[in-house]
PDB file of N, CA and C in Angstrom:
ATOM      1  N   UNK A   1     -73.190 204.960  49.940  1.00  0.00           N
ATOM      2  CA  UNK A   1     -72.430 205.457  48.803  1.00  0.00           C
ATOM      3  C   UNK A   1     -71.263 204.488  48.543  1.00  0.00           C
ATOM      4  N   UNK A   2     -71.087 204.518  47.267  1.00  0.00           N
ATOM      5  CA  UNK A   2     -69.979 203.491  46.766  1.00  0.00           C
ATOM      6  C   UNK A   2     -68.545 203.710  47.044  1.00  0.00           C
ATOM      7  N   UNK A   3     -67.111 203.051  47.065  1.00  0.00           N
ATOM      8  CA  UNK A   3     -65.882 203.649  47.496  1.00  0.00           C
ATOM      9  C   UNK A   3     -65.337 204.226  46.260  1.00  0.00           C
ATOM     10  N   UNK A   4     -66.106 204.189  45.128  1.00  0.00           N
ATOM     11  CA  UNK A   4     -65.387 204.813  43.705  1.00  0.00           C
ATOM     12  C   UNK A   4     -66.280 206.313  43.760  1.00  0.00           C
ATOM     13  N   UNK A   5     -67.699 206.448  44.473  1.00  0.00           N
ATOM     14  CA  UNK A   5     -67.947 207.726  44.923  1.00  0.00           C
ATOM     15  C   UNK A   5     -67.293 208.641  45.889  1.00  0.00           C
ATOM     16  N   UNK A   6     -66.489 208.229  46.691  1.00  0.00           N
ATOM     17  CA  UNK A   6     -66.335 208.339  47.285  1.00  0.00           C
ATOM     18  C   UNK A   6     -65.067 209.010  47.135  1.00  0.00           C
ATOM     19  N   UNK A   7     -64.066 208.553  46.385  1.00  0.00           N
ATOM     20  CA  UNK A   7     -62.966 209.219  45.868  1.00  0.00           C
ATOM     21  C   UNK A   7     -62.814 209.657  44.208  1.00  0.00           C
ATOM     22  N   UNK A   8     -64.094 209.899  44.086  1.00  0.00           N
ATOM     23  CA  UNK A   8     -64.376 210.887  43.171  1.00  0.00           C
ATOM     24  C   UNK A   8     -65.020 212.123  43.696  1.00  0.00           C
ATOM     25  N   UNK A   9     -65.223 212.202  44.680  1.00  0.00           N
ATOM     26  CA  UNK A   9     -65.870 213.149  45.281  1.00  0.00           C
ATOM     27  C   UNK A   9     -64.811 214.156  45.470  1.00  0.00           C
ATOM     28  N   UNK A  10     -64.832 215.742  46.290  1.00  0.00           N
ATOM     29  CA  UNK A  10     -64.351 216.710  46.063  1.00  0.00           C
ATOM     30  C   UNK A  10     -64.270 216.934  47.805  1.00  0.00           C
ATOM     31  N   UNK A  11     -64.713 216.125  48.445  1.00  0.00           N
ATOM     32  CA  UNK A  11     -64.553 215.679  50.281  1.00  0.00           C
ATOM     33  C   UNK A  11     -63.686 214.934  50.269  1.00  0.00           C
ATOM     34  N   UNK A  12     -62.966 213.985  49.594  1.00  0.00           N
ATOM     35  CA  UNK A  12     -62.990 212.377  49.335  1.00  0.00           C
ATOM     36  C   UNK A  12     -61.980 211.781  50.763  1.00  0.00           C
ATOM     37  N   UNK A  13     -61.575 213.047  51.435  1.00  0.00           N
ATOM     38  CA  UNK A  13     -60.905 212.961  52.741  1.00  0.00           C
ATOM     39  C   UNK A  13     -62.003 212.887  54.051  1.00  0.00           C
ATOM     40  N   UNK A  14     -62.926 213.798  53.924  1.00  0.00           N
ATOM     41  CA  UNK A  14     -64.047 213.646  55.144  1.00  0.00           C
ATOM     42  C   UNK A  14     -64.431 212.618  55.169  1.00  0.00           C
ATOM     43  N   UNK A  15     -64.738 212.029  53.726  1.00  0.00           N
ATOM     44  CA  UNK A  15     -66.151 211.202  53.316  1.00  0.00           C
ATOM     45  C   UNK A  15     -64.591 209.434  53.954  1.00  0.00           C
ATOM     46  N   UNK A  16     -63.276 209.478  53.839  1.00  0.00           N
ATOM     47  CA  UNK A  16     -62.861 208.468  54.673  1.00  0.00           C
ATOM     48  C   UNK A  16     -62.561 208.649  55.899  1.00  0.00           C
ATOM     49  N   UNK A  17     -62.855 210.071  56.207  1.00  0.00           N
ATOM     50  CA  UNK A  17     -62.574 210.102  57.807  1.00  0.00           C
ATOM     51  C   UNK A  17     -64.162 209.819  58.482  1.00  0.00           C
ATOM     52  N   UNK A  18     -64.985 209.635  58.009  1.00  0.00           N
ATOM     53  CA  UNK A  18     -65.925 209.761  58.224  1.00  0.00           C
ATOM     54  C   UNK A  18     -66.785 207.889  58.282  1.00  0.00           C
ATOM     55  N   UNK A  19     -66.341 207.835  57.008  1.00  0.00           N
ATOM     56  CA  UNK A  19     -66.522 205.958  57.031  1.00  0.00           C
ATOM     57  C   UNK A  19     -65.998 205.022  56.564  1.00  0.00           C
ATOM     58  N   UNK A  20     -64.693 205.721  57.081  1.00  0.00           N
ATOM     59  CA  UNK A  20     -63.229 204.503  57.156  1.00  0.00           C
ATOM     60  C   UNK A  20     -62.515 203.942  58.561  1.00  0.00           C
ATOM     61  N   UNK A  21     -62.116 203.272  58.445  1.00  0.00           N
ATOM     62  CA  UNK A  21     -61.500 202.966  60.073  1.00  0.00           C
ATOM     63  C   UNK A  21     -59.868 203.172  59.720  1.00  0.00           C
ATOM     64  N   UNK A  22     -59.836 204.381  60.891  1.00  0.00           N
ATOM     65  CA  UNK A  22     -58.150 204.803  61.240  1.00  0.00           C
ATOM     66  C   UNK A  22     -56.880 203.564  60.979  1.00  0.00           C
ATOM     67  N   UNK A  23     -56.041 203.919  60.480  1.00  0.00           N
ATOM     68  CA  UNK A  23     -54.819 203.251  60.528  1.00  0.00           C
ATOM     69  C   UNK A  23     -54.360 202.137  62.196  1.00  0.00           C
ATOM     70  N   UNK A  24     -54.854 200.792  61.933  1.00  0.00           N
ATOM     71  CA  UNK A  24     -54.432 200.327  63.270  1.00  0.00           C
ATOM     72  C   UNK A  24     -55.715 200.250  64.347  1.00  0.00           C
ATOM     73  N   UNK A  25     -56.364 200.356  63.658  1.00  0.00           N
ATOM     74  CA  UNK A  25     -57.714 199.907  64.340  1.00  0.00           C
ATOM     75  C   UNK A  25     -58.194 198.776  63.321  1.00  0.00           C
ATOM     76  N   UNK A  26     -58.925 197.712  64.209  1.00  0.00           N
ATOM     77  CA  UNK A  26     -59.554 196.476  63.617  1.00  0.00           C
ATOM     78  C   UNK A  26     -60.912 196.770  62.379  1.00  0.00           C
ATOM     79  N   UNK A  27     -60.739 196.072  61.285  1.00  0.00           N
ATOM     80  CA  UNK A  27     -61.840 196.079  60.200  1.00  0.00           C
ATOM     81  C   UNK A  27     -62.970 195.909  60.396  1.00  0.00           C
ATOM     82  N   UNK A  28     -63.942 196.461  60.640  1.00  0.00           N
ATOM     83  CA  UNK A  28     -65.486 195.439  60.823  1.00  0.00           C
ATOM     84  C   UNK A  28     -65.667 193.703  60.391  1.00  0.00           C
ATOM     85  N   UNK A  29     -66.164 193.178  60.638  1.00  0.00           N
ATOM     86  CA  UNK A  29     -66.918 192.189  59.867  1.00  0.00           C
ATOM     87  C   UNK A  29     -67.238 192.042  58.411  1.00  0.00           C
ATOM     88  N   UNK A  30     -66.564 191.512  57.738  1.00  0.00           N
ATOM     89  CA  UNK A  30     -67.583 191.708  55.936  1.00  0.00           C
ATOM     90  C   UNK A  30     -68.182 190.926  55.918  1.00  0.00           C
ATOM     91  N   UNK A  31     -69.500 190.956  55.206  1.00  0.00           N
ATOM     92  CA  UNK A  31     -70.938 190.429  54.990  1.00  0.00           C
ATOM     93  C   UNK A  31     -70.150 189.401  54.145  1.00  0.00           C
ATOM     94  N   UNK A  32     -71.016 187.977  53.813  1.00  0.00           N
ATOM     95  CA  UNK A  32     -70.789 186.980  53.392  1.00  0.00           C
ATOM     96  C   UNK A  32     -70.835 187.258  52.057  1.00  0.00           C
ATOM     97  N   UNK A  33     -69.593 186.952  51.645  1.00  0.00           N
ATOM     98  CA  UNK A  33     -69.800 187.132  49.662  1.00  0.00           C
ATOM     99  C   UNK A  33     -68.899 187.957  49.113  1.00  0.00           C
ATOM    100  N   UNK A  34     -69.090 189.183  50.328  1.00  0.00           N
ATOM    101  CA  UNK A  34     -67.723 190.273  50.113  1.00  0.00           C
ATOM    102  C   UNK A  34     -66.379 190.213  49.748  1.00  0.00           C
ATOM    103  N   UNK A  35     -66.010 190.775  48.859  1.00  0.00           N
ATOM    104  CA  UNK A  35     -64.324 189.946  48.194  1.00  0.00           C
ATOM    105  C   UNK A  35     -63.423 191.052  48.829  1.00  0.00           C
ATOM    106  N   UNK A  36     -63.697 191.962  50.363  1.00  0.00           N
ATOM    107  CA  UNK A  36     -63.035 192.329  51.219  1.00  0.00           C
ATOM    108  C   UNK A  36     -62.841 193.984  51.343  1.00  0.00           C
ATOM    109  N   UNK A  37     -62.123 194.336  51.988  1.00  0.00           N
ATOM    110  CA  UNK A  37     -62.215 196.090  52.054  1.00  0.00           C
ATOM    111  C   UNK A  37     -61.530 196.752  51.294  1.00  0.00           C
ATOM    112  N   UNK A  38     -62.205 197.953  51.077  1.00  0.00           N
ATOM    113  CA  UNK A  38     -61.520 198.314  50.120  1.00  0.00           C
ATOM    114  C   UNK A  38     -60.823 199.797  50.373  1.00  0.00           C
ATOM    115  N   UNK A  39     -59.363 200.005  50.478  1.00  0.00           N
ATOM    116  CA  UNK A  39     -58.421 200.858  51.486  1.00  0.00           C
ATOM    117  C   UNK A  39     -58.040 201.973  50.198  1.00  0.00           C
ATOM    118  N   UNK A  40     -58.291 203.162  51.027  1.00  0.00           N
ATOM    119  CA  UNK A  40     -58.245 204.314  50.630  1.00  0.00           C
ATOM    120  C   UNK A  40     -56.583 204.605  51.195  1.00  0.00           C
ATOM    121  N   UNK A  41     -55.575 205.398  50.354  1.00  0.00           N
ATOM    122  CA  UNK A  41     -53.946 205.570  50.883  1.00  0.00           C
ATOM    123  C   UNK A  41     -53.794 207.048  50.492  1.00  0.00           C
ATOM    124  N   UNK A  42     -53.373 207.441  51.564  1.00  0.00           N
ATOM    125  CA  UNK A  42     -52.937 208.820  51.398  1.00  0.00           C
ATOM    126  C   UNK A  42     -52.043 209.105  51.990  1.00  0.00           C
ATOM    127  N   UNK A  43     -50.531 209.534  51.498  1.00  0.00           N
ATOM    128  CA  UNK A  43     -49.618 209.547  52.220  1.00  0.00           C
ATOM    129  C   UNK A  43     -48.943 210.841  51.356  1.00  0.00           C
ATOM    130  N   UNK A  44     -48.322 212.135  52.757  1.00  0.00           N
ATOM    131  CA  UNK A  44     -47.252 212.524  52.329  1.00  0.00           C
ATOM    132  C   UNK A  44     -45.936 212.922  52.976  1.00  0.00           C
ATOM    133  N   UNK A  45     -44.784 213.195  52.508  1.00  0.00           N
ATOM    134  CA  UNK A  45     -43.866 213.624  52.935  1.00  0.00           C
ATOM    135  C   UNK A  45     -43.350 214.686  53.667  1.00  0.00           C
ATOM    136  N   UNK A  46     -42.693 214.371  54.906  1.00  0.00           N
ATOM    137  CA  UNK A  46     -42.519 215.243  55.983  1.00  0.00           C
ATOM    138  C   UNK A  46     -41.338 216.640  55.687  1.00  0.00           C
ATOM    139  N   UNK A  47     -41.976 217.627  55.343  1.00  0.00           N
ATOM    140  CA  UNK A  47     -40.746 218.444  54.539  1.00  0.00           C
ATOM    141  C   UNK A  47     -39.417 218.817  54.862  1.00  0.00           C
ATOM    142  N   UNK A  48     -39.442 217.759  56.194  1.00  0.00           N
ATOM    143  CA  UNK A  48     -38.071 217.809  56.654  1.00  0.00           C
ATOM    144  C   UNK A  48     -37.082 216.788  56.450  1.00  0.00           C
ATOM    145  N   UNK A  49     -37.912 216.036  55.436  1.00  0.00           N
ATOM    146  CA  UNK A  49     -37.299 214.330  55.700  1.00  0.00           C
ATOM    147  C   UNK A  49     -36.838 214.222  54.049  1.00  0.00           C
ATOM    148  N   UNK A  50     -36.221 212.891  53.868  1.00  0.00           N
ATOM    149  CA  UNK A  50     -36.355 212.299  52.715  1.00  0.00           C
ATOM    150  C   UNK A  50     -37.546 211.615  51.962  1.00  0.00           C
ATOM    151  N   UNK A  51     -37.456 211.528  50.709  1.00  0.00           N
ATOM    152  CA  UNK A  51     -38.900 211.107  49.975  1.00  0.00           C
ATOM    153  C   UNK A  51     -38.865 209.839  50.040  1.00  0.00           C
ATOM    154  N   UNK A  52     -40.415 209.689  50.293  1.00  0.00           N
ATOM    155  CA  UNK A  52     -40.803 208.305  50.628  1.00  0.00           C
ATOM    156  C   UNK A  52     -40.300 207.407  49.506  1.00  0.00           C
ATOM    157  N   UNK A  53     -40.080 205.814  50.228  1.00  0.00           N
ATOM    158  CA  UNK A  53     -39.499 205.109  49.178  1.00  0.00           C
ATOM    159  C   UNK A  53     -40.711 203.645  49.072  1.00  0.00           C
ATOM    160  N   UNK A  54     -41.631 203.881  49.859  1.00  0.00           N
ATOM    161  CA  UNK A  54     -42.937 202.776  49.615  1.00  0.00           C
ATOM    162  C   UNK A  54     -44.398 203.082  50.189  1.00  0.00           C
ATOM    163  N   UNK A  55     -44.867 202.820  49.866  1.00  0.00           N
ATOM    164  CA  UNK A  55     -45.917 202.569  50.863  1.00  0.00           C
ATOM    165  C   UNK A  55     -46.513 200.961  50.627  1.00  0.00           C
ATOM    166  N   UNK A  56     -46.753 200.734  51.980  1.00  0.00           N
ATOM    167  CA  UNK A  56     -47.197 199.253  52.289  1.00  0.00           C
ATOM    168  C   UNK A  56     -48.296 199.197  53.273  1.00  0.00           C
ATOM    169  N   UNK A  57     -49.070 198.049  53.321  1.00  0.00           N
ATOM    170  CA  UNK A  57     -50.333 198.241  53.654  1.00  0.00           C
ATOM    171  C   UNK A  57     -49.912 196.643  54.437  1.00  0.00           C
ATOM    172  N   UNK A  58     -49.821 196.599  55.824  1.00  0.00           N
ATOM    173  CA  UNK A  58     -49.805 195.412  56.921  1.00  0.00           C
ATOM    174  C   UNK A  58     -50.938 194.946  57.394  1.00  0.00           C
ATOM    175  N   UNK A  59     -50.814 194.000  57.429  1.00  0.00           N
ATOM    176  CA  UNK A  59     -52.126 193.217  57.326  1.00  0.00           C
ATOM    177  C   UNK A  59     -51.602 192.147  58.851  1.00  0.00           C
ATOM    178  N   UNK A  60     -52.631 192.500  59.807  1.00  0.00           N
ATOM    179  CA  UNK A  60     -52.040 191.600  61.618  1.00  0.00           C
ATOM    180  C   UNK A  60     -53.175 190.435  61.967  1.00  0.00           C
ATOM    181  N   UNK A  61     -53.370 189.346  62.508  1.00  0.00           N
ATOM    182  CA  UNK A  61     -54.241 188.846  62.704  1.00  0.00           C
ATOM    183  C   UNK A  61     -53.622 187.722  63.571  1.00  0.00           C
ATOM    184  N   UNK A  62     -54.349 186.884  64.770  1.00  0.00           N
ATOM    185  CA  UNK A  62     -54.221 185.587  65.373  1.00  0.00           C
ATOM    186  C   UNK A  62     -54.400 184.687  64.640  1.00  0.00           C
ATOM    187  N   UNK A  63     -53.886 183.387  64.766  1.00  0.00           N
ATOM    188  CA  UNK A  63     -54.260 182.065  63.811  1.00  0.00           C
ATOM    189  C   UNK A  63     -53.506 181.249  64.654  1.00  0.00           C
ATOM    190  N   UNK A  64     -54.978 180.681  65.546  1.00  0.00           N
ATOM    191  CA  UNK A  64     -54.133 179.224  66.530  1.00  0.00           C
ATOM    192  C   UNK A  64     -53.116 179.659  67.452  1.00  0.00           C
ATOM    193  N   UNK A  65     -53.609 181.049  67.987  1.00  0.00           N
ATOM    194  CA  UNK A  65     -52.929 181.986  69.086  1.00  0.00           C
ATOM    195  C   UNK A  65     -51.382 182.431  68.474  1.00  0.00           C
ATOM    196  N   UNK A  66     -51.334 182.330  67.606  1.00  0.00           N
ATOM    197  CA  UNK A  66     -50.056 183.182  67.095  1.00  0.00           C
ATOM    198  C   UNK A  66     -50.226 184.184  66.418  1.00  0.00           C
ATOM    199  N   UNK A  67     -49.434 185.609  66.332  1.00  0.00           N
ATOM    200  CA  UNK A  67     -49.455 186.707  65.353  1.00  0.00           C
ATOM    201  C   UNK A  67     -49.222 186.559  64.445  1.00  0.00           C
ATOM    202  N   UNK A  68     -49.525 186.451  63.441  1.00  0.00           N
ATOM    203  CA  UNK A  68     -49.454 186.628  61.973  1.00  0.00           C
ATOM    204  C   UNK A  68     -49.459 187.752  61.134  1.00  0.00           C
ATOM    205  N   UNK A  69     -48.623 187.996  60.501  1.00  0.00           N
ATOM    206  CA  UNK A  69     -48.633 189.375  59.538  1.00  0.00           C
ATOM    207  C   UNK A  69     -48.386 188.842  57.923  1.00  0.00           C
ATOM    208  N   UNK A  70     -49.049 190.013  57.091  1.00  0.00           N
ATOM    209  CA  UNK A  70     -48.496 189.771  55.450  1.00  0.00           C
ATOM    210  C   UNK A  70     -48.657 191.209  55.189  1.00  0.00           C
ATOM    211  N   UNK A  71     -47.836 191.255  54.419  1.00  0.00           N
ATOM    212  CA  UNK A  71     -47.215 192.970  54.010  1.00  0.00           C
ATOM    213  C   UNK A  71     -47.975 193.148  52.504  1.00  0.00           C
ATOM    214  N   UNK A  72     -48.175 194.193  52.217  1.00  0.00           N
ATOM    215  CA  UNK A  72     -48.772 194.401  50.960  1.00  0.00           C
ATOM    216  C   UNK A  72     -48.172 195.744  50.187  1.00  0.00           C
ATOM    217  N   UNK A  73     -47.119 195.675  49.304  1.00  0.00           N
ATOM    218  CA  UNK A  73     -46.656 197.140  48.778  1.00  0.00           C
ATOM    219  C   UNK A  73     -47.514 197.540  48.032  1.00  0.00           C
ATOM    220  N   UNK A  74     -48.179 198.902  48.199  1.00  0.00           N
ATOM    221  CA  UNK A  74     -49.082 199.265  47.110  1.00  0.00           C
ATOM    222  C   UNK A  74     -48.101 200.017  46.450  1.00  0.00           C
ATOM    223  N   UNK A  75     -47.313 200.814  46.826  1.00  0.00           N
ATOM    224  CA  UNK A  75     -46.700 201.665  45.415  1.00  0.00           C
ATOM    225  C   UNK A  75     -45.212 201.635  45.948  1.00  0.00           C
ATOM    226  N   UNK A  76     -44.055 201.451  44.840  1.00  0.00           N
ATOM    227  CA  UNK A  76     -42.590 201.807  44.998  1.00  0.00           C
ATOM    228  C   UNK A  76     -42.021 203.350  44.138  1.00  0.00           C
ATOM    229  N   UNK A  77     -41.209 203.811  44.828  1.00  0.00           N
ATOM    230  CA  UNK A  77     -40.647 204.541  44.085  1.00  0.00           C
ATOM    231  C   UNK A  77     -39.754 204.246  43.192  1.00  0.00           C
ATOM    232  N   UNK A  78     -39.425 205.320  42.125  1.00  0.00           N
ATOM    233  CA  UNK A  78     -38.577 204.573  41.057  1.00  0.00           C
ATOM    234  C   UNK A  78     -38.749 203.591  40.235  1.00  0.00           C
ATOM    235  N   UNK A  79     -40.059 203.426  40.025  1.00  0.00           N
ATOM    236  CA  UNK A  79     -40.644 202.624  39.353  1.00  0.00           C
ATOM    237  C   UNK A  79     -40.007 201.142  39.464  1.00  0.00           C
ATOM    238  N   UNK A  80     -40.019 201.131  40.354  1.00  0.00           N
ATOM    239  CA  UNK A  80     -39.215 199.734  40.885  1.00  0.00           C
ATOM    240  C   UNK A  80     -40.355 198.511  41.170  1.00  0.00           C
TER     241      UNK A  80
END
């Protein structure tokens, strides 16, 4: 099933708990050609806390035995 079925669907939480990989666990392999994964975000606020002010999507990997990271904001608040 496709990832636009997938969150059109009326599961669309099972159907990524089901064949998505958890926050902080490593990506599979993508098949040759693949223009990469495609990340489902669901985030909410702790009703004890203040409202979220981003969400960002970290991206970790080795390169020539060093850690490497690149940050990715998918959404700001405040239309910022």
């Amino acid at each position: 099933m496709s990832a636009s079925a997938d969150l059109e669907s009326d599961d669309w939480v099972a159907r990524g708990c089901t064949n998505g990989v958890p926050m902080g666990q490593d990506l599979p392999a993508m098949p040759a050609g693949a223009l990469g994964p495609t990340i489902m975000v669901w985030a909410m606020k702790d009703t004890q806390s203040r409202n979220l002010d981003r969400i960002q999507i970290v991206k970790g990997w080795y390169q020539d035995g060093q850690p490497r990271e690149q940050i990715y904001t998918v959404v700001w608040s405040d239309r910022r």
